[in-house]
C-alpha atoms as a PDB file:
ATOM      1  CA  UNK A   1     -27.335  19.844  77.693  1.00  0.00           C
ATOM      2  CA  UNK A   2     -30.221  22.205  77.044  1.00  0.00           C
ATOM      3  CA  UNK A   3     -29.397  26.009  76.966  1.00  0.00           C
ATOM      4  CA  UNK A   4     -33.172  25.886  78.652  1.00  0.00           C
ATOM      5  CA  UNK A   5     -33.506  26.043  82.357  1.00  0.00           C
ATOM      6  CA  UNK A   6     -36.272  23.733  83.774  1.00  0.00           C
ATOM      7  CA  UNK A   7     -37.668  22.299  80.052  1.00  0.00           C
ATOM      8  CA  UNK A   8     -39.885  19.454  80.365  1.00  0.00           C
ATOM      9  CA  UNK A   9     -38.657  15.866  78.967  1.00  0.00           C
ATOM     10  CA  UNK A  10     -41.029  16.203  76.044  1.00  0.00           C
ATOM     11  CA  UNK A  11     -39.517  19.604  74.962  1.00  0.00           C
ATOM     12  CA  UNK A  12     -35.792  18.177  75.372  1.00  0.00           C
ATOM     13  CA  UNK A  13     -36.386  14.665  73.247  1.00  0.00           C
ATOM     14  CA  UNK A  14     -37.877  17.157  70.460  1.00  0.00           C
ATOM     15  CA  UNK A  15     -34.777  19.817  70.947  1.00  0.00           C
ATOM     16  CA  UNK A  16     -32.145  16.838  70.873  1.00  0.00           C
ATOM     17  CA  UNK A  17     -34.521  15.268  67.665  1.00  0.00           C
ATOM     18  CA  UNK A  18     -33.917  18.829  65.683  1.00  0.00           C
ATOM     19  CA  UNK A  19     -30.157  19.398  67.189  1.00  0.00           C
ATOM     20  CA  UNK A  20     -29.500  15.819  65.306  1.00  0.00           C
ATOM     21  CA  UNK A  21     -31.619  16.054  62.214  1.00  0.00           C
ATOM     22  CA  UNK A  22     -29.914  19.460  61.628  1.00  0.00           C
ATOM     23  CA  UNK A  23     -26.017  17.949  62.723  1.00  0.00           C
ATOM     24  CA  UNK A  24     -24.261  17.187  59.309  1.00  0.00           C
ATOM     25  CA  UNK A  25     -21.632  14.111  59.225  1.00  0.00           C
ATOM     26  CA  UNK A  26     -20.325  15.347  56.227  1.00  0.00           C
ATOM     27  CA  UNK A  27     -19.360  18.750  57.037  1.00  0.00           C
ATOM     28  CA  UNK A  28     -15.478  19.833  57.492  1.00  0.00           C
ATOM     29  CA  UNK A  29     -14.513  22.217  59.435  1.00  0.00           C
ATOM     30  CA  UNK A  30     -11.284  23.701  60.495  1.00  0.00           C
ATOM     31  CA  UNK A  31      -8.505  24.300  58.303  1.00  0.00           C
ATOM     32  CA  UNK A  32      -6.025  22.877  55.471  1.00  0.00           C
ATOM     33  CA  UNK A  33      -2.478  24.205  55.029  1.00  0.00           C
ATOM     34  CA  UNK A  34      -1.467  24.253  51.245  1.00  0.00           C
ATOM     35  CA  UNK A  35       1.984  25.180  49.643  1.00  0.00           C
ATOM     36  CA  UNK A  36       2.023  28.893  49.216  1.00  0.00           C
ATOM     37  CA  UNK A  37       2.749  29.508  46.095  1.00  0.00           C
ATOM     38  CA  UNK A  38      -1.397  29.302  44.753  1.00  0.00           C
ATOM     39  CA  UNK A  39      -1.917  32.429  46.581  1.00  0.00           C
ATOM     40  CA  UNK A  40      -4.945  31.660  46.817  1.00  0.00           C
ATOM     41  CA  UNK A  41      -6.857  34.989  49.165  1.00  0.00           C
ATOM     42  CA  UNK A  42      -9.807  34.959  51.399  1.00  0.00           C
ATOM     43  CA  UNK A  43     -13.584  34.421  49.699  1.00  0.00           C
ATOM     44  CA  UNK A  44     -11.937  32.107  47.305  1.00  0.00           C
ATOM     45  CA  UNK A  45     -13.613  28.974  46.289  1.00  0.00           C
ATOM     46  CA  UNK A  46     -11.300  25.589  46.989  1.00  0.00           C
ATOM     47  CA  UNK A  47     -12.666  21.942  46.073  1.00  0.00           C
ATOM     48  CA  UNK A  48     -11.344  19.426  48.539  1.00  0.00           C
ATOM     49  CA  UNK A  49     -11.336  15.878  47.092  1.00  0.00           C
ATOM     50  CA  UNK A  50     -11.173  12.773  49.549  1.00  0.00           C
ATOM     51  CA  UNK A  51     -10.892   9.399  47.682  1.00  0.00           C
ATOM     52  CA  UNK A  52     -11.893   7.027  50.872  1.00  0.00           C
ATOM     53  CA  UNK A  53     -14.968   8.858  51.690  1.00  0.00           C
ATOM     54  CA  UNK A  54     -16.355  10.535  47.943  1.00  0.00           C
ATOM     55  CA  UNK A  55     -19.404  12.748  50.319  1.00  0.00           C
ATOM     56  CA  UNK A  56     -16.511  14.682  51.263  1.00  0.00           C
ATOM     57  CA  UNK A  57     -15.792  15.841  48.144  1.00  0.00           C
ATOM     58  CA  UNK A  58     -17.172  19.338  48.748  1.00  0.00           C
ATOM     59  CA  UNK A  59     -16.478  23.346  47.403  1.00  0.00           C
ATOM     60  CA  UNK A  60     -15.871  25.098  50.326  1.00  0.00           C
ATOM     61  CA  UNK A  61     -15.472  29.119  50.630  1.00  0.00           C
ATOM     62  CA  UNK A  62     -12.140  30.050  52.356  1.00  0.00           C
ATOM     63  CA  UNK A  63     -12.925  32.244  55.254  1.00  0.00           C
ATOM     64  CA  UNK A  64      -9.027  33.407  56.574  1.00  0.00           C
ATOM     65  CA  UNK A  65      -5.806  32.701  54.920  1.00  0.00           C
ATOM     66  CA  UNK A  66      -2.288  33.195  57.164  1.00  0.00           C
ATOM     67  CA  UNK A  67       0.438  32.801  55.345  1.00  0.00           C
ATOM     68  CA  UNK A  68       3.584  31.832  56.250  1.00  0.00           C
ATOM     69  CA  UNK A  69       7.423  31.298  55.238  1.00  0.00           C
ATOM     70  CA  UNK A  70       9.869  30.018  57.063  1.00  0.00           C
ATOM     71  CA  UNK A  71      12.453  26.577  57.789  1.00  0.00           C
ATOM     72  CA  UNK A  72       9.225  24.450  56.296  1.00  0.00           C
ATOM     73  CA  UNK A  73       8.628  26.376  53.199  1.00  0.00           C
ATOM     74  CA  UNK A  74       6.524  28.538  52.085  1.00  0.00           C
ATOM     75  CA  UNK A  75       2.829  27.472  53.239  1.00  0.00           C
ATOM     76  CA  UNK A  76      -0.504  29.103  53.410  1.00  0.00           C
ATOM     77  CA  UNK A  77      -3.184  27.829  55.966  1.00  0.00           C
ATOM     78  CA  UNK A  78      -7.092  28.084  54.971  1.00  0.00           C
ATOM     79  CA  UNK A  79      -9.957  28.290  57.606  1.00  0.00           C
ATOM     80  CA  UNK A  80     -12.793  26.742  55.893  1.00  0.00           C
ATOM     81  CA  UNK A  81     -15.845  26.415  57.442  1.00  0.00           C
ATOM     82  CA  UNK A  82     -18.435  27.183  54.835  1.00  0.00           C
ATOM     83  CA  UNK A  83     -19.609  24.740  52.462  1.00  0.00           C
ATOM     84  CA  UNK A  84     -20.982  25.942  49.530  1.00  0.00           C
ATOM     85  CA  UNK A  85     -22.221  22.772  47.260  1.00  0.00           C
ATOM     86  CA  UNK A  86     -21.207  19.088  46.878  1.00  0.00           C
ATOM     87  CA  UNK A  87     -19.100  18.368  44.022  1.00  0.00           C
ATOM     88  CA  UNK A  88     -21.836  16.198  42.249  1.00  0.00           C
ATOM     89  CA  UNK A  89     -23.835  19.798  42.082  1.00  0.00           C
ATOM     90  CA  UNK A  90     -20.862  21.141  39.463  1.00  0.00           C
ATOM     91  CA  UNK A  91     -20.909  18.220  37.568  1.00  0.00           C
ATOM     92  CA  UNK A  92     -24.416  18.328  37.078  1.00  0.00           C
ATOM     93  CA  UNK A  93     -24.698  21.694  36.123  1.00  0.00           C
ATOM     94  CA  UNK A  94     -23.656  23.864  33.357  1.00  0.00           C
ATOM     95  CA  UNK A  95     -20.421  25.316  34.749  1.00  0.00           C
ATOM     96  CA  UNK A  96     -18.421  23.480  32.893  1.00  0.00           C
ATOM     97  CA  UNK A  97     -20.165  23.117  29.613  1.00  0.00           C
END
């Protein structure tokens, strides 16, 4: 649905064309809940690594951490919805060399 009152069928095939070209599959949003004791704080920089699907396997920049203690240990949960480079990018460069 176009935010664009009245738009012309032309103008909405090319909106829907950019919205898609733009949308990124690989992209994970939301949040991951950890064991607390990394103490890991906000604008920290967390790898994820997912086996069945390697594009996942992103460095993503941890935007809120809550943590919390209590009858299911000691956890903290990470909002992450920034990624910042695919891990092929830090092999390739000279981070670790």
């Amino acid at each position: 649905m176009s935010p664009h009152v009245g738009i012309a069928s032309d103008e909405l095939v090319k909106e829907t064309t950019d919205y898609f070209r733009n949308y990124n599959l690989n992209r994970t949003s939301g949040s991951v809940t950890i064991f607390g004791d990394y103490g890991l704080p906000a604008a920290m920089q967390v790898e994820l690594a997912d086996f069945r699907n390697p594009s996942k396997n992103v460095v993503y920049l941890v935007e809120k951490v809550v943590t919390t203690f209590g009858v299911n240990g000691y956890r903290q949960k990470l909002s992450i919805p920034y990624k910042i480079y695919p891990k092929s990018a830090i092999m390739k460069s000279n981070i670790y060399k």
